[in-house]
C-alpha atoms as a PDB file:
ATOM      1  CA  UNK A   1     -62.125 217.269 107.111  1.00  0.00           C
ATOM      2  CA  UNK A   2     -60.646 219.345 104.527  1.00  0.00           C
ATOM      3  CA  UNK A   3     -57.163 220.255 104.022  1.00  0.00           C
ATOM      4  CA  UNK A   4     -57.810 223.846 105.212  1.00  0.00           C
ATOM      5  CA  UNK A   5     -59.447 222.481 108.499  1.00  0.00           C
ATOM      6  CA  UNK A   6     -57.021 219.997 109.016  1.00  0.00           C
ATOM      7  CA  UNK A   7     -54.154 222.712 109.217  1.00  0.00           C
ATOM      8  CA  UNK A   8     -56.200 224.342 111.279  1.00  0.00           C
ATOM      9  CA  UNK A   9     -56.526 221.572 113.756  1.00  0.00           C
ATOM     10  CA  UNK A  10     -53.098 220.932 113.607  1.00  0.00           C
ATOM     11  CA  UNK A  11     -52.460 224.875 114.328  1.00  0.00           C
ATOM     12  CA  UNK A  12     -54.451 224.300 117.424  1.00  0.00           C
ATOM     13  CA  UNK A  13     -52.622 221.263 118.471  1.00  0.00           C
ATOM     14  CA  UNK A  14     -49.508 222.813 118.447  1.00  0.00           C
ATOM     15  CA  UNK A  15     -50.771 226.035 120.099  1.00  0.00           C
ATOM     16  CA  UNK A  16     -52.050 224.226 122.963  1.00  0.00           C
ATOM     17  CA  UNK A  17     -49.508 222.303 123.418  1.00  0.00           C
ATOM     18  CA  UNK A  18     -46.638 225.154 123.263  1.00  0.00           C
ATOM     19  CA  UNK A  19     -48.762 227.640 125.943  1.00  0.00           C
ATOM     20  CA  UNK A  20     -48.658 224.277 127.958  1.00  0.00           C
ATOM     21  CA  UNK A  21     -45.407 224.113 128.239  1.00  0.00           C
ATOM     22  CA  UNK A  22     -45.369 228.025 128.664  1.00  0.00           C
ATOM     23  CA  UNK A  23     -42.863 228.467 125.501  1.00  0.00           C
ATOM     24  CA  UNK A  24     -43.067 231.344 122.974  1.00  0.00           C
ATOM     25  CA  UNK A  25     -43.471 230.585 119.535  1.00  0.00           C
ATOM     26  CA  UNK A  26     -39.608 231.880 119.302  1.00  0.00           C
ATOM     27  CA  UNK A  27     -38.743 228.842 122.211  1.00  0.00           C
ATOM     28  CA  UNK A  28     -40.681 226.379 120.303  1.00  0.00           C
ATOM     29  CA  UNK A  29     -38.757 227.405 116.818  1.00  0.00           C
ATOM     30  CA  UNK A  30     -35.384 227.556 118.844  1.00  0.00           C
ATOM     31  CA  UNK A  31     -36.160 223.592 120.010  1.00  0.00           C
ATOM     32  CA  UNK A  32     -37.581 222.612 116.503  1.00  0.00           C
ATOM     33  CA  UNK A  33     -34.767 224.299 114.460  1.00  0.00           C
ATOM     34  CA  UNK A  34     -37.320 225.606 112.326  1.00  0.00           C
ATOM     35  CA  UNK A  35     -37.779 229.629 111.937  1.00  0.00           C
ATOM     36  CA  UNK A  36     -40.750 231.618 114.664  1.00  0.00           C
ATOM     37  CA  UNK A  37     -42.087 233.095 111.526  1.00  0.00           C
ATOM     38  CA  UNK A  38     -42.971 229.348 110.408  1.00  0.00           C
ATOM     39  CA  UNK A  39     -44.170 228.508 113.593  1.00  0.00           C
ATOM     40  CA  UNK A  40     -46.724 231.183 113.428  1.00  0.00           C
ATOM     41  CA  UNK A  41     -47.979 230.515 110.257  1.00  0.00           C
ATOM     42  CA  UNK A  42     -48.176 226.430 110.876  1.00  0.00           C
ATOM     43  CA  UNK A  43     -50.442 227.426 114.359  1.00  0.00           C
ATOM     44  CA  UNK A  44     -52.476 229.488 112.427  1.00  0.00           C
ATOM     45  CA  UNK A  45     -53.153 226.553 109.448  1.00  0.00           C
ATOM     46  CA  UNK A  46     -51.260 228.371 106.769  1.00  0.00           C
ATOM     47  CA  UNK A  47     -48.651 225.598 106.299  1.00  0.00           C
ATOM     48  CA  UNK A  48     -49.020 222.017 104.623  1.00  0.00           C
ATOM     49  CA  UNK A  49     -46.274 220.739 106.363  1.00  0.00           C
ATOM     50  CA  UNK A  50     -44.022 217.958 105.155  1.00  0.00           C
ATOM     51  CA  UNK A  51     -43.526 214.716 107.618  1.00  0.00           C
ATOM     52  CA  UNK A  52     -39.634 216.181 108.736  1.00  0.00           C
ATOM     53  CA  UNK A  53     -41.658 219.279 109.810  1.00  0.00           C
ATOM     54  CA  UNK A  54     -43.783 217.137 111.309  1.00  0.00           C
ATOM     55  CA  UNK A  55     -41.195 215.393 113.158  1.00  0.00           C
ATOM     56  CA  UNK A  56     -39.372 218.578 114.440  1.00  0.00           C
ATOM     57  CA  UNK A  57     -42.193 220.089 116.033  1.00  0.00           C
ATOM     58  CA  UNK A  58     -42.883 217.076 118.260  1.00  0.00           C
ATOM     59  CA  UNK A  59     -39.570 216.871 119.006  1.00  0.00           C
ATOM     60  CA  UNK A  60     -39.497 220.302 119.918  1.00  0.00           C
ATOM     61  CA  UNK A  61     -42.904 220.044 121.864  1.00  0.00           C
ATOM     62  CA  UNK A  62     -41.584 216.823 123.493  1.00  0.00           C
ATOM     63  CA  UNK A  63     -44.729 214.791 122.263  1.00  0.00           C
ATOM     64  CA  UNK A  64     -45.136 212.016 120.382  1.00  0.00           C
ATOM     65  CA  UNK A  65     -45.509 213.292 116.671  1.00  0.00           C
ATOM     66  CA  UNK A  66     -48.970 210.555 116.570  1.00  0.00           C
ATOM     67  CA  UNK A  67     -50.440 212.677 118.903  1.00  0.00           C
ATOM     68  CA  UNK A  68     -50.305 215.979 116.991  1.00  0.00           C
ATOM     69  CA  UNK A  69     -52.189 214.027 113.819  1.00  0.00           C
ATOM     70  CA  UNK A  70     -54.391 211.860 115.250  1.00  0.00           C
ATOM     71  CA  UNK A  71     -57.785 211.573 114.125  1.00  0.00           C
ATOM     72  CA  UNK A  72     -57.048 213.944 111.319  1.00  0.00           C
ATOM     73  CA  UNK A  73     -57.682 213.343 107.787  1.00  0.00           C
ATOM     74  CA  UNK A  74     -57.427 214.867 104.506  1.00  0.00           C
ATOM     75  CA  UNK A  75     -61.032 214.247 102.214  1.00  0.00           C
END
């Protein structure tokens, strides 16, 4: 998987899990300390997020920051 699909992925992870929890990408941001605007552009795979990033969206998506990577690799 290349690095553009595995943002992608990663987008989708975070999507799914946000409208599972019902939050708005503003909520999300708000619980992540991060900005919306960067939340959009991570779930659509336009960020190559460092590991604190990482980090603060599971927190703020109450997962297990493993879960948002796994399987996904970088070729």
């Amino acid at each position: 998987m290349g690095q553009h699909e595995f943002a992608n992925e990663f987008g989708r992870r975070v999507r799914l899990r946000r409208h599972k929890l019902g939050f708005s990408q503003e909520r999300l941001a708000e619980a992540a300390g991060l900005h919306w605007s960067y939340v959009s552009s991570v779930e659509r795979g336009e960020r190559n997020l460092t590991l604190a990033s990482v980090l603060k969206l599971a927190h703020g998506l109450g997962v297990d920051p493993g879960k948002l990577v796994a399987g996904l690799t970088v070729d």
